[in-house]
C-alpha atoms as a PDB file:
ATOM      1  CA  UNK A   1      75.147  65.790 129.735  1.00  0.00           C
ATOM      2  CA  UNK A   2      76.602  68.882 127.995  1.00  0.00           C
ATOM      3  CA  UNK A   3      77.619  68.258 124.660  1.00  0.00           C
ATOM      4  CA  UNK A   4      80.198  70.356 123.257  1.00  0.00           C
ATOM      5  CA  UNK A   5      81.168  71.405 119.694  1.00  0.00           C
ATOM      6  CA  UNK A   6      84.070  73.027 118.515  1.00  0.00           C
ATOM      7  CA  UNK A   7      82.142  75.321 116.136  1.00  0.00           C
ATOM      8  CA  UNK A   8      84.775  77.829 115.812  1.00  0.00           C
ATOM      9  CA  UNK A   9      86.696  75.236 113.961  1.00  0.00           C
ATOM     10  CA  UNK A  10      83.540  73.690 112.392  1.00  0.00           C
ATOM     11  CA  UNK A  11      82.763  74.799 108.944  1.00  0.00           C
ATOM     12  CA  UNK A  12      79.593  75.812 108.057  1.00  0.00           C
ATOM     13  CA  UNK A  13      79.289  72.575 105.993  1.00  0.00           C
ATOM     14  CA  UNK A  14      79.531  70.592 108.824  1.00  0.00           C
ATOM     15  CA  UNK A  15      77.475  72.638 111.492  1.00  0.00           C
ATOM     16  CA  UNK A  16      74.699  72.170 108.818  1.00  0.00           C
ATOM     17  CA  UNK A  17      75.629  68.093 108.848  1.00  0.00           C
ATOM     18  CA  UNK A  18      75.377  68.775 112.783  1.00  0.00           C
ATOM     19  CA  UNK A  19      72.010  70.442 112.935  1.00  0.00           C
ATOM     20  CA  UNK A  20      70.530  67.912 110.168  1.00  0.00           C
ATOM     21  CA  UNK A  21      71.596  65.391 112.394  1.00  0.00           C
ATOM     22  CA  UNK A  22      70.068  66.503 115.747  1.00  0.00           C
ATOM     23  CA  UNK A  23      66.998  67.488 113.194  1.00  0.00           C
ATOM     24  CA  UNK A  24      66.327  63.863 112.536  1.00  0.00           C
ATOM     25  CA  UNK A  25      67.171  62.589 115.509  1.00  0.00           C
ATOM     26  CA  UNK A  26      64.885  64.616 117.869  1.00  0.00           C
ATOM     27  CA  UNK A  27      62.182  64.059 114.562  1.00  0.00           C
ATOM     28  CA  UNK A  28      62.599  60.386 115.279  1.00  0.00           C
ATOM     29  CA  UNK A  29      60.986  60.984 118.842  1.00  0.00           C
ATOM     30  CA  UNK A  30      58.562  63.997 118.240  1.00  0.00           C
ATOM     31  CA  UNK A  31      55.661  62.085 119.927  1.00  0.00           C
ATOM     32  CA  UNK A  32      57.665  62.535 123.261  1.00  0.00           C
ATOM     33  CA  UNK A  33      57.447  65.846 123.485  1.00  0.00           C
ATOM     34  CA  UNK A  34      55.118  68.801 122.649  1.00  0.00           C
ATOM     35  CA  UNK A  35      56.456  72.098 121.235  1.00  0.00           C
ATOM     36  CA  UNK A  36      55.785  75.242 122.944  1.00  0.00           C
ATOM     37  CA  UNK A  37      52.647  77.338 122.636  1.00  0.00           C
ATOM     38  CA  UNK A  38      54.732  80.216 120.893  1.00  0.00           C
ATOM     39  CA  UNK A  39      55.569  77.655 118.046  1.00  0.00           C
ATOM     40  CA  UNK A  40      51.774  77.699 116.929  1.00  0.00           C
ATOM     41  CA  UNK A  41      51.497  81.115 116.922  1.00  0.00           C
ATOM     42  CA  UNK A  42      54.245  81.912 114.283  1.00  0.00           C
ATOM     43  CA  UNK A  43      52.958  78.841 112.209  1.00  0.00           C
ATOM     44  CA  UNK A  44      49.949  80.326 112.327  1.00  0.00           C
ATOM     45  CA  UNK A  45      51.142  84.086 111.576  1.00  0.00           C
ATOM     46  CA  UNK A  46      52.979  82.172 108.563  1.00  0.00           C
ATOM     47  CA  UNK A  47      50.502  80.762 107.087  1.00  0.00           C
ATOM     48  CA  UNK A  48      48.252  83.849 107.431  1.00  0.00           C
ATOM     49  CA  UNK A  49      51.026  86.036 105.592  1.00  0.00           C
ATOM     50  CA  UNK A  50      51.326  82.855 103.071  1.00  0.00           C
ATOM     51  CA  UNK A  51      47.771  83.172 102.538  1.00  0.00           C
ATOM     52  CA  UNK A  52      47.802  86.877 102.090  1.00  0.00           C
ATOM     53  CA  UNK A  53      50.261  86.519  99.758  1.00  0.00           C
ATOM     54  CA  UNK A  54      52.805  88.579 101.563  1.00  0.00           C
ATOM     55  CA  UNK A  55      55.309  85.679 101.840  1.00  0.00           C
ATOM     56  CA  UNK A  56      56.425  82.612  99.752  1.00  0.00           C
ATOM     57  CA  UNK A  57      57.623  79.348 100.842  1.00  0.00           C
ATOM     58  CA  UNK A  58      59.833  76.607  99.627  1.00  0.00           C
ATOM     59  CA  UNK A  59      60.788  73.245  99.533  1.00  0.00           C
ATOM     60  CA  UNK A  60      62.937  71.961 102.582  1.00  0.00           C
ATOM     61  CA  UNK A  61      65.508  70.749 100.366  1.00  0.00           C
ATOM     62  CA  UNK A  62      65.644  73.405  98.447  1.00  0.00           C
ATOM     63  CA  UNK A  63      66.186  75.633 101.112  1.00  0.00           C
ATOM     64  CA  UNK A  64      69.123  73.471 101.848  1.00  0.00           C
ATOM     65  CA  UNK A  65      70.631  73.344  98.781  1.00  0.00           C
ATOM     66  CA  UNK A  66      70.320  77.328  98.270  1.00  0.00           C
ATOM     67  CA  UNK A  67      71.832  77.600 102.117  1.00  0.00           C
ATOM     68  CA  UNK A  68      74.565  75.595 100.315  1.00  0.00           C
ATOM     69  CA  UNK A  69      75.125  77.372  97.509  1.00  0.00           C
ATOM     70  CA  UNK A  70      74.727  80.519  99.246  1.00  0.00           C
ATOM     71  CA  UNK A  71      77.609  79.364 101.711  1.00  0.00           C
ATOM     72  CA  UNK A  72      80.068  78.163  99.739  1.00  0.00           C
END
């Protein structure tokens, strides 16, 4: 099935709604499926340049709400 959005008329409000929604959705099932081998390598470069102190994270919602903010 190929789903189709109209994201040229979406605004960014809602394509974030959108991608929250397939994010918990597909989080729902994550024991069905195993992410790809590239995926551990840039967690693992991450954390290395988290460790090193040459990057910061934050907070998933956080993140949101600055994305938000940001965006608006």
């Amino acid at each position: 099935m190929d789903a189709v959005l109209p994201l040229d008329q979406m605004t960014t409000e809602e394509k974030l709604r959108a991608m929250e929604a397939l994010w918990a959705d597909l989080s729902r099932n994550a024991d069905t499926f195993e992410s790809p081998a590239w995926h551990a390598d840039v967690l693992r470069d991450r954390d290395q340049r988290i460790a090193g102190g040459k990057e910061t994270s934050v907070e998933w919602e956080v993140a949101k709400r600055n994305l938000r903010e940001r965006l608006q």
